[in-house]
C-alpha atoms as a PDB file:
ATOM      1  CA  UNK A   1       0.000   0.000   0.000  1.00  0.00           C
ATOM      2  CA  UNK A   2       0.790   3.796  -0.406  1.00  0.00           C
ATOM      3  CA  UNK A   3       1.664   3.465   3.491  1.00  0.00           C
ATOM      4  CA  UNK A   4       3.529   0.859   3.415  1.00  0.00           C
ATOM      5  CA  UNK A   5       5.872   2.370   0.556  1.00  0.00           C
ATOM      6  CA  UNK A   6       6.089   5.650   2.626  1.00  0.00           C
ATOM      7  CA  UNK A   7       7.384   3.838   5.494  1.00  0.00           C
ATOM      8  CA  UNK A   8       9.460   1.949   4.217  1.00  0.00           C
ATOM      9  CA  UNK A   9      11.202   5.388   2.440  1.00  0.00           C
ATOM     10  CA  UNK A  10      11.054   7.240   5.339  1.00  0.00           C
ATOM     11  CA  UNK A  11       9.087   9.856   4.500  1.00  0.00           C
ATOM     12  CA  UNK A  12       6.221  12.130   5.209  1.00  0.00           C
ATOM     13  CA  UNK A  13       2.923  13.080   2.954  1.00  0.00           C
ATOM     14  CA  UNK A  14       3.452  16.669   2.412  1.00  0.00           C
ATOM     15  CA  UNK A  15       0.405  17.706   0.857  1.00  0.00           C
ATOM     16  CA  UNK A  16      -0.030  20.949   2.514  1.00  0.00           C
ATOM     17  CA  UNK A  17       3.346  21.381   1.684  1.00  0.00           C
ATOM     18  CA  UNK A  18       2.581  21.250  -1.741  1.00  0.00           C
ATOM     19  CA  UNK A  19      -1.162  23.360  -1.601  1.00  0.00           C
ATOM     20  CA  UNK A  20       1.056  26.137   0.022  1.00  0.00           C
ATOM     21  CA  UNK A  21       3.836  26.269  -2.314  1.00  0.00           C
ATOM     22  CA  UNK A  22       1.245  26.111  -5.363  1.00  0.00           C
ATOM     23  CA  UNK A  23      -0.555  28.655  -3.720  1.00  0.00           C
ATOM     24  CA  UNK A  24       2.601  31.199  -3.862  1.00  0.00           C
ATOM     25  CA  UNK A  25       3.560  30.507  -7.182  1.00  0.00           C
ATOM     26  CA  UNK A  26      -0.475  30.897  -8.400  1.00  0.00           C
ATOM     27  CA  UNK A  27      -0.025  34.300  -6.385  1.00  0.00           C
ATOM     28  CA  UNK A  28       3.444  35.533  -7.383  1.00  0.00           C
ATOM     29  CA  UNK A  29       1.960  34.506 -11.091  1.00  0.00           C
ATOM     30  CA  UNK A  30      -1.333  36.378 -11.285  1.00  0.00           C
ATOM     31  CA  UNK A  31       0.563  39.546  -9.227  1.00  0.00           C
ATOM     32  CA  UNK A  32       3.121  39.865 -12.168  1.00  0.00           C
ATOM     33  CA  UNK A  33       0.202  39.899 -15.023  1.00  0.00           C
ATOM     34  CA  UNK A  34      -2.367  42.433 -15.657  1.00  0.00           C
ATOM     35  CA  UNK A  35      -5.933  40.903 -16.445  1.00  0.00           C
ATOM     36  CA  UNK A  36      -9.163  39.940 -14.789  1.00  0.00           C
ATOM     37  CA  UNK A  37      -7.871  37.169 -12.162  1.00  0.00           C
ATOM     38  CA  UNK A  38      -5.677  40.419 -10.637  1.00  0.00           C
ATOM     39  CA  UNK A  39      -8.618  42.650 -10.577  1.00  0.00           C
ATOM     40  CA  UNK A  40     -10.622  39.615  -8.987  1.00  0.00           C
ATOM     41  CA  UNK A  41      -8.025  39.276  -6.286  1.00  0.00           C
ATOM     42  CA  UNK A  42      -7.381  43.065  -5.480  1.00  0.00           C
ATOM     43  CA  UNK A  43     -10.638  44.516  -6.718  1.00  0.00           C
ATOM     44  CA  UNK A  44     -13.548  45.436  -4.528  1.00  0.00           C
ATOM     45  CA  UNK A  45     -17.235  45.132  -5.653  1.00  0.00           C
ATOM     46  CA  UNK A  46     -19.356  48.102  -5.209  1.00  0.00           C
ATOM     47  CA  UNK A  47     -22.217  48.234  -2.816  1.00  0.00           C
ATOM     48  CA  UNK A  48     -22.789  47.463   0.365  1.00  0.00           C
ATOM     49  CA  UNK A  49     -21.979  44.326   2.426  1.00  0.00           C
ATOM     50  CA  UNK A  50     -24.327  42.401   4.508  1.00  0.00           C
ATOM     51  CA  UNK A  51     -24.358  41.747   8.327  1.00  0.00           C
ATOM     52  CA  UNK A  52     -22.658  38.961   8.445  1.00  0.00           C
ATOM     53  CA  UNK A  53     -18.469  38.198   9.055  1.00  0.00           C
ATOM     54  CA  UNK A  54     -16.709  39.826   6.012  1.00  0.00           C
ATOM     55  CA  UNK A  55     -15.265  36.634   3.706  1.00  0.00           C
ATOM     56  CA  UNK A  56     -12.073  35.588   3.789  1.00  0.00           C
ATOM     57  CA  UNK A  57     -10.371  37.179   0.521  1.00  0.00           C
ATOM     58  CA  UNK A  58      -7.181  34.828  -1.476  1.00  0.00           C
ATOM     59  CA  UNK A  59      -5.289  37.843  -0.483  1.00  0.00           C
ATOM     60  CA  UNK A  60      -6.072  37.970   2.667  1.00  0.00           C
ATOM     61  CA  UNK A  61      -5.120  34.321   3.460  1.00  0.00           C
ATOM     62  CA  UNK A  62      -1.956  35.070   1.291  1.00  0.00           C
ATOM     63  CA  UNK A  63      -0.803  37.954   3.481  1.00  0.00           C
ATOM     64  CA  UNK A  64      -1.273  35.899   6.661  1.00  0.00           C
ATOM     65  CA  UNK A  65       0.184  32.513   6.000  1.00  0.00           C
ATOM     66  CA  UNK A  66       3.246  34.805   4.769  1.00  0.00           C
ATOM     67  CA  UNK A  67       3.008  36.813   7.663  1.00  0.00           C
ATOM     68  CA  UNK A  68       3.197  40.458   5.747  1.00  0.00           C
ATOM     69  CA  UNK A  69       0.676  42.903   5.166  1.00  0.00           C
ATOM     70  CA  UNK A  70      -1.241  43.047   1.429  1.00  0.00           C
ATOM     71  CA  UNK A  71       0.700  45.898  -0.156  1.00  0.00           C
ATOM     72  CA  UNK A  72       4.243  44.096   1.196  1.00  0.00           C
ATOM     73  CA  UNK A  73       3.121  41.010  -0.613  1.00  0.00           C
ATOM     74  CA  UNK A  74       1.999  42.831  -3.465  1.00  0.00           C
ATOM     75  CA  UNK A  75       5.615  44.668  -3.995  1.00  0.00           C
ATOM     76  CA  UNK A  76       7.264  41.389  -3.680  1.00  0.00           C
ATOM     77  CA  UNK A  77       5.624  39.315  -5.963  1.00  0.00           C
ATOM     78  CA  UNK A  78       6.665  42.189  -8.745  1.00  0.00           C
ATOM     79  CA  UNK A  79      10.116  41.017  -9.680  1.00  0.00           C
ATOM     80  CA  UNK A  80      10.086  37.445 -10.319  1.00  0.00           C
ATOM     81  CA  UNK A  81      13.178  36.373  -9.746  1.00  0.00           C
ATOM     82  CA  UNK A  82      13.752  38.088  -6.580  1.00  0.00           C
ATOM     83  CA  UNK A  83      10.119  36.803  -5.741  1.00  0.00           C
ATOM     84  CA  UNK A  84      10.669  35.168  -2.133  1.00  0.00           C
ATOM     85  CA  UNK A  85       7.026  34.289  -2.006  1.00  0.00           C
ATOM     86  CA  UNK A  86       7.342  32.316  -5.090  1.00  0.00           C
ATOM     87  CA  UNK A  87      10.953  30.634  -4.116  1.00  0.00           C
ATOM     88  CA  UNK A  88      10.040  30.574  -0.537  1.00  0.00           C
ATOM     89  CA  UNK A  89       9.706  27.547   1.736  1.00  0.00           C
ATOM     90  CA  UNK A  90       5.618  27.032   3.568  1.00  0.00           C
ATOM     91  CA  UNK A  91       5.445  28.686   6.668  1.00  0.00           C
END
């Protein structure tokens, strides 16, 4: 079995790992482009919002699994190969 094989390597299941890391790169990707995913991720809707808890935005869970505010993680996924949130290791 899949267990069995990962025992007997040693090693771990890193899917989170991987989610995160994809995750960056999808980020650092969409950052460096100008079209309608950007505008989806940094745009605001006009209107007002209900009652409720505001939603949890893709840059907002960027920005806190990275541990830097939104216009920090904007500025750094700019240059691409200085990107650290592309290149850089889960946190």
């Amino acid at each position: 079995t899949n267990e069995e094989v990962l025992r007997k390597t040693g090693t771990d299941r890193a899917l989170i790992s991987t989610i995160h890391e994809r995750q960056k790169g999808f980020f650092g990707h969409v950052m460096r482009k100008d079209g309608l995913e950007r505008l989806a991720i940094l745009g605001k809707v006009p209107g007002k919002r209900g009652r409720s808890r505001p939603r949890r935005r893709f840059i907002d869970f960027m920005s806190e699994s990275l541990g830097i505010s939104h216009i920090e993680a904007i500025r750094r996924s700019k240059d691409r190969h200085e990107c650290i949130i592309c290149h850089q290791r889960p946190l």
